[in-house]
C-alpha atoms as a PDB file:
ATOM      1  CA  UNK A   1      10.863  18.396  12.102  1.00  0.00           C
ATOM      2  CA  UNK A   2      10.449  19.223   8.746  1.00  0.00           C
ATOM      3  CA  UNK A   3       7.802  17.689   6.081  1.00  0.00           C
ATOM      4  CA  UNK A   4       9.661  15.211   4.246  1.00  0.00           C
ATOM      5  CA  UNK A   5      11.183  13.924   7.989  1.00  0.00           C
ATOM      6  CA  UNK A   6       7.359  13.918   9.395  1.00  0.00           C
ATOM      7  CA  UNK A   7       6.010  11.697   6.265  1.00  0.00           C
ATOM      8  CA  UNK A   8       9.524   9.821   5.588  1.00  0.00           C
ATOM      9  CA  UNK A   9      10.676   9.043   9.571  1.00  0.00           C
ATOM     10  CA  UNK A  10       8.890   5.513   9.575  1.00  0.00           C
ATOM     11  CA  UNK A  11       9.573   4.723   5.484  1.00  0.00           C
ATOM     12  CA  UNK A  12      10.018   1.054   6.028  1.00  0.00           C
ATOM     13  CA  UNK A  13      14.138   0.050   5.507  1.00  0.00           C
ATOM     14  CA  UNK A  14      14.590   3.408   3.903  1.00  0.00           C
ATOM     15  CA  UNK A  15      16.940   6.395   6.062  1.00  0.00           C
ATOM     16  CA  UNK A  16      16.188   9.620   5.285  1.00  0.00           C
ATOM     17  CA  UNK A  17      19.768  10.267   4.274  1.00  0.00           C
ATOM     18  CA  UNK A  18      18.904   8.082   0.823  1.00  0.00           C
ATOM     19  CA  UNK A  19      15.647  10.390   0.613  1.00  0.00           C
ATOM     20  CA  UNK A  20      17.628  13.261   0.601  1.00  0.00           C
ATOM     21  CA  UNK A  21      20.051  11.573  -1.593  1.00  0.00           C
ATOM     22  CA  UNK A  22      17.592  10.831  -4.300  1.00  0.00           C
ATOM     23  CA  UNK A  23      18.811   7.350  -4.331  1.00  0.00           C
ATOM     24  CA  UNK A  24      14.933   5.964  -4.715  1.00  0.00           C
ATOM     25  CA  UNK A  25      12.483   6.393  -6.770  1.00  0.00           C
ATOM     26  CA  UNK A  26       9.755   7.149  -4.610  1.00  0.00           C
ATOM     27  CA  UNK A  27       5.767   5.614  -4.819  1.00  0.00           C
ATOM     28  CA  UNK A  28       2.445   7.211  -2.820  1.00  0.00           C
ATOM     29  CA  UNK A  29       0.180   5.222  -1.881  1.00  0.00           C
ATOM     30  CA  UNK A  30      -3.340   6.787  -1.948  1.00  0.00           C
ATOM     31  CA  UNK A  31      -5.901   5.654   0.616  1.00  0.00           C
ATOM     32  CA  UNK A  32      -9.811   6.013  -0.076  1.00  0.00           C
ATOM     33  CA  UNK A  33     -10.843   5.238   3.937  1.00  0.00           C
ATOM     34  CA  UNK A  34      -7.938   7.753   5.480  1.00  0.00           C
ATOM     35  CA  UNK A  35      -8.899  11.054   6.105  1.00  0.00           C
ATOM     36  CA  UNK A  36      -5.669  12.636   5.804  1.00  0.00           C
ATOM     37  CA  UNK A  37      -6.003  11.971   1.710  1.00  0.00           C
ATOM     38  CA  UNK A  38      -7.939  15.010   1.211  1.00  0.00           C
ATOM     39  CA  UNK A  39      -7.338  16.714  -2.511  1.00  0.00           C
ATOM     40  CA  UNK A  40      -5.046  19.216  -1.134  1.00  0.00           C
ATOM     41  CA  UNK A  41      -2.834  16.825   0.963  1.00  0.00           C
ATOM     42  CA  UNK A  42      -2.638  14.275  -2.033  1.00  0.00           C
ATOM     43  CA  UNK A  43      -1.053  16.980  -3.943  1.00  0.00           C
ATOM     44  CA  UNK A  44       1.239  18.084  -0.949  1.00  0.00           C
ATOM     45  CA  UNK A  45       2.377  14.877  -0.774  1.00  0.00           C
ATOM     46  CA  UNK A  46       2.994  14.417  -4.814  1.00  0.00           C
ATOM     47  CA  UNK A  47       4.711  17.520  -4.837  1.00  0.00           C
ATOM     48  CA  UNK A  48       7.434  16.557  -1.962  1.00  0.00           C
ATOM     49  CA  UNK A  49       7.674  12.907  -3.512  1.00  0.00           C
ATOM     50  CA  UNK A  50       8.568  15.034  -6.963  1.00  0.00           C
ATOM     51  CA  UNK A  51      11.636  16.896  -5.103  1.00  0.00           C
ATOM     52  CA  UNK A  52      12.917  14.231  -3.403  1.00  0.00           C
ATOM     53  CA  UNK A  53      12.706  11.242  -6.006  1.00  0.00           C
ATOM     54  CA  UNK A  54      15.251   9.647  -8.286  1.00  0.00           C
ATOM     55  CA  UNK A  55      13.309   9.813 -11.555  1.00  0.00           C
ATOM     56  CA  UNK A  56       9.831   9.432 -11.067  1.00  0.00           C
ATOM     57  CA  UNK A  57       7.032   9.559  -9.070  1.00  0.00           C
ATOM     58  CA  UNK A  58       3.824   6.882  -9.296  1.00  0.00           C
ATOM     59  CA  UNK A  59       1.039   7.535  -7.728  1.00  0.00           C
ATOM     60  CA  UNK A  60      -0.873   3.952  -6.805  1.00  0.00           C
ATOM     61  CA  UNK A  61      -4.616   3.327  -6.640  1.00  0.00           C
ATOM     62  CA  UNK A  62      -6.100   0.804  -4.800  1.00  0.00           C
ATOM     63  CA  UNK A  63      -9.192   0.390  -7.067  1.00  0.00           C
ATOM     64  CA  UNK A  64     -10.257  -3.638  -7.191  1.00  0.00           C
ATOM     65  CA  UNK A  65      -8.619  -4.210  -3.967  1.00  0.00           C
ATOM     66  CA  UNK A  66     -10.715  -1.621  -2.146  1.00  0.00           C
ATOM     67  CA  UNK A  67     -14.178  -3.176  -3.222  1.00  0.00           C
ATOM     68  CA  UNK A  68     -12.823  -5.690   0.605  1.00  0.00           C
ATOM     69  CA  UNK A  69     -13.941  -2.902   2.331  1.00  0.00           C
ATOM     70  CA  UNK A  70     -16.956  -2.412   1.264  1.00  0.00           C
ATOM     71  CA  UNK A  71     -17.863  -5.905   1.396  1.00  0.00           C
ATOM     72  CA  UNK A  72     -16.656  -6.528   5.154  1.00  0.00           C
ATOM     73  CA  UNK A  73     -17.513  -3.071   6.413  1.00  0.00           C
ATOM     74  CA  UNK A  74     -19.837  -1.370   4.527  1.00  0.00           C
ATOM     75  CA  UNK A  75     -21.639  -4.990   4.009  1.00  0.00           C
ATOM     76  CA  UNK A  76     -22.287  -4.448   0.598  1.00  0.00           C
ATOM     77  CA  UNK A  77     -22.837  -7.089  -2.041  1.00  0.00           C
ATOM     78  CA  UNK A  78     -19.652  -8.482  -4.110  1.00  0.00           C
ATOM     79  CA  UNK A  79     -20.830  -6.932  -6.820  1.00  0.00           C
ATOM     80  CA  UNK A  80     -21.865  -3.853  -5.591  1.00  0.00           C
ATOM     81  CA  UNK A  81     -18.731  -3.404  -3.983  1.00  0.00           C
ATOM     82  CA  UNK A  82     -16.662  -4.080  -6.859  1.00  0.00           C
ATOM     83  CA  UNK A  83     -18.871  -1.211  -8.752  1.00  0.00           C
ATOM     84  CA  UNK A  84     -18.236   1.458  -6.099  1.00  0.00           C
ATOM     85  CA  UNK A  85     -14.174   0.582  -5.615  1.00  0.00           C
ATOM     86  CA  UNK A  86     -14.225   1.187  -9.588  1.00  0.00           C
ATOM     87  CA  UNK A  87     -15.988   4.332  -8.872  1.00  0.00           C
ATOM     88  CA  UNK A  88     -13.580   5.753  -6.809  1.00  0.00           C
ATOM     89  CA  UNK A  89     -10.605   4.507  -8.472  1.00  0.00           C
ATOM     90  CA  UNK A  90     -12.085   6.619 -12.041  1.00  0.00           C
ATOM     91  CA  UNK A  91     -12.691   9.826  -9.411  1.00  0.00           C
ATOM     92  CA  UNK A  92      -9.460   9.717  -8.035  1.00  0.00           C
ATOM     93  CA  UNK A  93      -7.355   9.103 -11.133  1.00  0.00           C
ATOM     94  CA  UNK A  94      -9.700  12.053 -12.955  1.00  0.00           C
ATOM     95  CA  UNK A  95      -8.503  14.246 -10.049  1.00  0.00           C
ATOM     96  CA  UNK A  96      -4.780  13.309 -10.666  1.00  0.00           C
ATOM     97  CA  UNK A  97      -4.846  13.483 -14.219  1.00  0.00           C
ATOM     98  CA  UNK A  98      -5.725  16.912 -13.758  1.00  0.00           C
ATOM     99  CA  UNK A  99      -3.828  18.110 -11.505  1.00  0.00           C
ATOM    100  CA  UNK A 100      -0.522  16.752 -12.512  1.00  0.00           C
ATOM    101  CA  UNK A 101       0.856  16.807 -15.846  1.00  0.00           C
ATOM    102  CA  UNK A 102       3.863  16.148 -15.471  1.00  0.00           C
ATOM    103  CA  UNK A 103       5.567  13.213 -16.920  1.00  0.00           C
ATOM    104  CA  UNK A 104       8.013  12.227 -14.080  1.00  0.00           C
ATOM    105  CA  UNK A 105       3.870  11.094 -12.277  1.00  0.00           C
ATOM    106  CA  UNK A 106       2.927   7.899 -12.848  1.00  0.00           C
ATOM    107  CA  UNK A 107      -0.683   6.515 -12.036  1.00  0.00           C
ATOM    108  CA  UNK A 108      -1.216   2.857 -11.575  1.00  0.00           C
ATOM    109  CA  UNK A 109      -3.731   0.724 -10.286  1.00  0.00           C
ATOM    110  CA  UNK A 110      -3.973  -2.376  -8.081  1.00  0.00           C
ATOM    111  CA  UNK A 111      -4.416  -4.106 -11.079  1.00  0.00           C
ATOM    112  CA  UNK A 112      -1.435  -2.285 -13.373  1.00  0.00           C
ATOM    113  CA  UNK A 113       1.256  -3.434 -10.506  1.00  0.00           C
ATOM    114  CA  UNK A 114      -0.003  -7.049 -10.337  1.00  0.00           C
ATOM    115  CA  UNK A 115       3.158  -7.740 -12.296  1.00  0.00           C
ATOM    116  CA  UNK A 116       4.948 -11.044 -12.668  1.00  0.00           C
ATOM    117  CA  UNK A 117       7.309  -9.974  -9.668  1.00  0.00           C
ATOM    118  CA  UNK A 118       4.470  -8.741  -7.467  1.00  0.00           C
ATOM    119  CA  UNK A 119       2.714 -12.274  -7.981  1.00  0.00           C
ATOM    120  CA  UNK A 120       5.608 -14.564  -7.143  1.00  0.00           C
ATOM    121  CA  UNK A 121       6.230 -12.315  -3.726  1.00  0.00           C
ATOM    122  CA  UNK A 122       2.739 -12.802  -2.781  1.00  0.00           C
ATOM    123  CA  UNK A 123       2.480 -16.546  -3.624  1.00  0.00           C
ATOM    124  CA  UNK A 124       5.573 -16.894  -1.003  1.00  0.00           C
ATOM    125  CA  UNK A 125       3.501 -14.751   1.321  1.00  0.00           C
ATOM    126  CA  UNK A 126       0.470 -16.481   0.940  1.00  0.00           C
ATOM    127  CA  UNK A 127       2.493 -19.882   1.312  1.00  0.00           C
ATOM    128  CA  UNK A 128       3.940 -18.603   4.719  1.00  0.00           C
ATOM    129  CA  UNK A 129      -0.131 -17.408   6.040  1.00  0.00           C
ATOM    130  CA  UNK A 130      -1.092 -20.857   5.063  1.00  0.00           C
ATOM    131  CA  UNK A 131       1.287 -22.801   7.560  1.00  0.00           C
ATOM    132  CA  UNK A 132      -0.402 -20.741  10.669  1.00  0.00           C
ATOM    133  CA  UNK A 133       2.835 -19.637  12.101  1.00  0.00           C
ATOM    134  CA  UNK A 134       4.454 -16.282  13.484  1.00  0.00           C
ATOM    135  CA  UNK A 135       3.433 -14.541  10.374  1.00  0.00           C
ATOM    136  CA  UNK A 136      -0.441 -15.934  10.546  1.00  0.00           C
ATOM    137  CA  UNK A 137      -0.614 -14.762  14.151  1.00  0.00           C
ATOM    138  CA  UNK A 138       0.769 -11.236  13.258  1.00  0.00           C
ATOM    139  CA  UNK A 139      -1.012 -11.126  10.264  1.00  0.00           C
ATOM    140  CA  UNK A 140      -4.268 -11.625  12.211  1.00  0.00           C
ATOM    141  CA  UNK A 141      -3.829  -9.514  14.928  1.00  0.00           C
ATOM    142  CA  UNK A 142      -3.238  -6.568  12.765  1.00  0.00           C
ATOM    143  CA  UNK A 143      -6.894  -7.368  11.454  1.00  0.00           C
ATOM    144  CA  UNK A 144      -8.156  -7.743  15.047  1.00  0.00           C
ATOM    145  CA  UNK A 145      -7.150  -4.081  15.321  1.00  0.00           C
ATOM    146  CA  UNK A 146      -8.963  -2.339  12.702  1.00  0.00           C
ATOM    147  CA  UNK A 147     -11.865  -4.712  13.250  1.00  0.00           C
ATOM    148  CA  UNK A 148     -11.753  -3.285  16.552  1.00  0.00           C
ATOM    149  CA  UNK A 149     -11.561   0.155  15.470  1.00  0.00           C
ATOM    150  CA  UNK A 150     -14.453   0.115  13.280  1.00  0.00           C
ATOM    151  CA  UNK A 151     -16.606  -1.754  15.839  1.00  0.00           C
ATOM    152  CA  UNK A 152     -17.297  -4.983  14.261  1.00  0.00           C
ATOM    153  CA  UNK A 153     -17.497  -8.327  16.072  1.00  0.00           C
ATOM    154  CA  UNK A 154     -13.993 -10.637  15.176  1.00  0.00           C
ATOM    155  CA  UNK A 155     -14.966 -13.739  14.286  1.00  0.00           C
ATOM    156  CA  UNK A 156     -12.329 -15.962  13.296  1.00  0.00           C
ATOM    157  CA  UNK A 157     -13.361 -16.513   9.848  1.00  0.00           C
ATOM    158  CA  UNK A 158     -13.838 -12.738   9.176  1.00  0.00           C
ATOM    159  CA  UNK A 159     -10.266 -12.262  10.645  1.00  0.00           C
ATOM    160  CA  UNK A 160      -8.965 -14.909   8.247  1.00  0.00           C
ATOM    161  CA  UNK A 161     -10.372 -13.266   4.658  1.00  0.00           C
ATOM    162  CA  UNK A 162      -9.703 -10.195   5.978  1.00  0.00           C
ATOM    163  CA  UNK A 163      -6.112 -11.194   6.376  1.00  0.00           C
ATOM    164  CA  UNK A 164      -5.468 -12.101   2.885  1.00  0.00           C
ATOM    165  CA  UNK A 165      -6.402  -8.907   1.705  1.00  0.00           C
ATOM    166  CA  UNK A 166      -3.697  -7.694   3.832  1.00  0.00           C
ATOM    167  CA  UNK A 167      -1.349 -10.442   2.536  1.00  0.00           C
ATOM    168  CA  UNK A 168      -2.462  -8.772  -1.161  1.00  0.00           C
ATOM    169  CA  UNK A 169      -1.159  -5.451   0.126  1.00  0.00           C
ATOM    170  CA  UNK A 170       2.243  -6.520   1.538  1.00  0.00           C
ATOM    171  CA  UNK A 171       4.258  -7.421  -1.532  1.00  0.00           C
ATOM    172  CA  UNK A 172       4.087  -4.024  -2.340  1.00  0.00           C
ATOM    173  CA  UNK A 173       5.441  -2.387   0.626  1.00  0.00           C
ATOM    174  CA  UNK A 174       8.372  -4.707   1.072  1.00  0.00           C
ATOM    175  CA  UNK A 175      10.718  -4.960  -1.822  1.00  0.00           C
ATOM    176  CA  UNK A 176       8.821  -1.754  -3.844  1.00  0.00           C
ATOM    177  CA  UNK A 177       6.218  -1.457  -6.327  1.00  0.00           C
ATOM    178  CA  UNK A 178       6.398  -1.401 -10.164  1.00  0.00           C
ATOM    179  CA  UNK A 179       3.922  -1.207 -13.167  1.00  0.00           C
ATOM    180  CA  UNK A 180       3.308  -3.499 -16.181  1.00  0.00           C
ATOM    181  CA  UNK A 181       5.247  -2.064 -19.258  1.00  0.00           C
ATOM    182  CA  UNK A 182       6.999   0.584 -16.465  1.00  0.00           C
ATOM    183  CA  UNK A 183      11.094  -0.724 -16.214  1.00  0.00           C
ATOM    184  CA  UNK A 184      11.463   1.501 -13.008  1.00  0.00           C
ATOM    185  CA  UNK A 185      11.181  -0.282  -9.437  1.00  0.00           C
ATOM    186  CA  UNK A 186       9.595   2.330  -6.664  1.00  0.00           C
ATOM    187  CA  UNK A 187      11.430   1.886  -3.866  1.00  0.00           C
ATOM    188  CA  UNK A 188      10.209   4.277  -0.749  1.00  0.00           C
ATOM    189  CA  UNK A 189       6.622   4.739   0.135  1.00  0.00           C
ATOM    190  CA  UNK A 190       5.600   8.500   0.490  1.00  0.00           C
ATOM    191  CA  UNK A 191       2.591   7.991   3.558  1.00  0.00           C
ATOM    192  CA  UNK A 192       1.365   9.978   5.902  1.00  0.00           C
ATOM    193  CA  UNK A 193       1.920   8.102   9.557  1.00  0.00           C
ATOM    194  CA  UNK A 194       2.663   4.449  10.080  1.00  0.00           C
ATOM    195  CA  UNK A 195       0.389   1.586  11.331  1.00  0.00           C
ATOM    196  CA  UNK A 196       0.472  -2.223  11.942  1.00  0.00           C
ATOM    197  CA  UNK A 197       0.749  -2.834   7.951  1.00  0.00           C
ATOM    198  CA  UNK A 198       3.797  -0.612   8.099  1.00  0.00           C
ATOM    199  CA  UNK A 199       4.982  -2.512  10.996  1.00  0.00           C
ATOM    200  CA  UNK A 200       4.702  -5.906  10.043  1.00  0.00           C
ATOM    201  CA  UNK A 201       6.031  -4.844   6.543  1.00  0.00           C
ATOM    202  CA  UNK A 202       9.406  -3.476   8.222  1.00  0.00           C
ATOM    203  CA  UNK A 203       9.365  -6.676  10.552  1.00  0.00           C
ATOM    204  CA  UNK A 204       9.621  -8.922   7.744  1.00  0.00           C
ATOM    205  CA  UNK A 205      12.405  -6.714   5.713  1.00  0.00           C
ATOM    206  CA  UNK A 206      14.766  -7.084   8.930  1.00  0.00           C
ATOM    207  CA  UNK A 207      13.608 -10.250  10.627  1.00  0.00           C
ATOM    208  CA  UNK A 208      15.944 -13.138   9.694  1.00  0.00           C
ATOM    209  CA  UNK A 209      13.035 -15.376   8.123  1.00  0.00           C
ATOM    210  CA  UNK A 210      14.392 -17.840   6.394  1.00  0.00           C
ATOM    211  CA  UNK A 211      11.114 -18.014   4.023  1.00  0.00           C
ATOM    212  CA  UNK A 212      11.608 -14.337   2.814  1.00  0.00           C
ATOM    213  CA  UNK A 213      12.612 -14.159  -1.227  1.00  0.00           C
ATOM    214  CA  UNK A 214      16.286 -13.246  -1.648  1.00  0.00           C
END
């Protein structure tokens, strides 16, 4: 298998013949708590998002939304974790800006692709947790995992603000990912393996919901 079938062979609603096609523009999403996102495997992945993309490549940052980890994991203070998400948001995009200069890369963070279409997808999504249906219980469960994989206790009101932050992510990998003041929608997520996110995301893009946006 070659390198762009190994990253792209889970891309959620995405074959690989449209990768190879160009027909997307393609995003990466960078992770700060996956150890596969070392600096030489961030640029790997750039560089294969650059030969397989439409037009252009951006390059996301978590940033704000990161500081949930620190608070729920690393049991830091709000405000501490806010500081040290903001931290390694400036590290990271210092590291990109020099290593790419290349105008077909764009960075963004969280908080550049909260755009007006990103916030109405995730008010439907947060509409759907709140009636404690199929998508609450799936929703939860993919928490329940990773609690479990860290080692923490799951307590039911852990699982539930945990959850949301996982609600924040999901507009983003369903439907693709844009920036404020950026016309161009990214369409196909460049990521290194697939996990419950990337599961529930592709559940919900070919499930016949009837409270998914058109």
């Amino acid at each position: 298998m070659s390198g762009v079938e190994a990253i792209l062979k889970d891309s959620v609603g995405v074959e690989l013949s449209e990768i190879y096609n160009r027909n997307h523009n393609l995003w990466v999403g960078i992770s700060f708590t996956n150890k596969l996102f070392t600096p030489d495997n961030i640029v790997a992945i750039i560089d294969l998002a650059l030969q397989y993309t439409k037009e252009k490549v951006l390059v996301w940052v978590p940033g704000r939304m990161h500081a949930t980890n620190y608070y729920y994991f690393e049991k830091l203070g709000r405000a501490e974790a806010l500081r040290r998400a903001y931290e390694d948001e400036e590290r990271v995009l210092n590291f990109l800006k020099q290593s790419f200069h290349n105008s077909k890369v764009v960075l963004a963070t969280f908080d550049e692709t909260c755009t007006p279409r990103f916030m109405k997808r995730q008010a439907v999504l947060f509409k759907e947790f709140s009636k404690q249906g199929e998508f609450y219980k799936d929703t939860l469960e993919i928490v329940k995992q990773i609690m479990l994989a860290r080692g923490r206790t799951v307590e039911q009101k852990r699982l539930e603000s945990l959850a949301l932050y996982v609600v924040q992510e999901l507009p983003l990998l369903v439907g693709g990912i844009s920036k404020n003041n950026d016309p161009e929608l990214y369409t196909a997520l460049l990521y290194p393996g697939m996990g419950k996110l990337d599961e529930l995301a592709m559940a919900i893009s070919t499930r016949n919901c009837q409270w998914v946006w058109s």
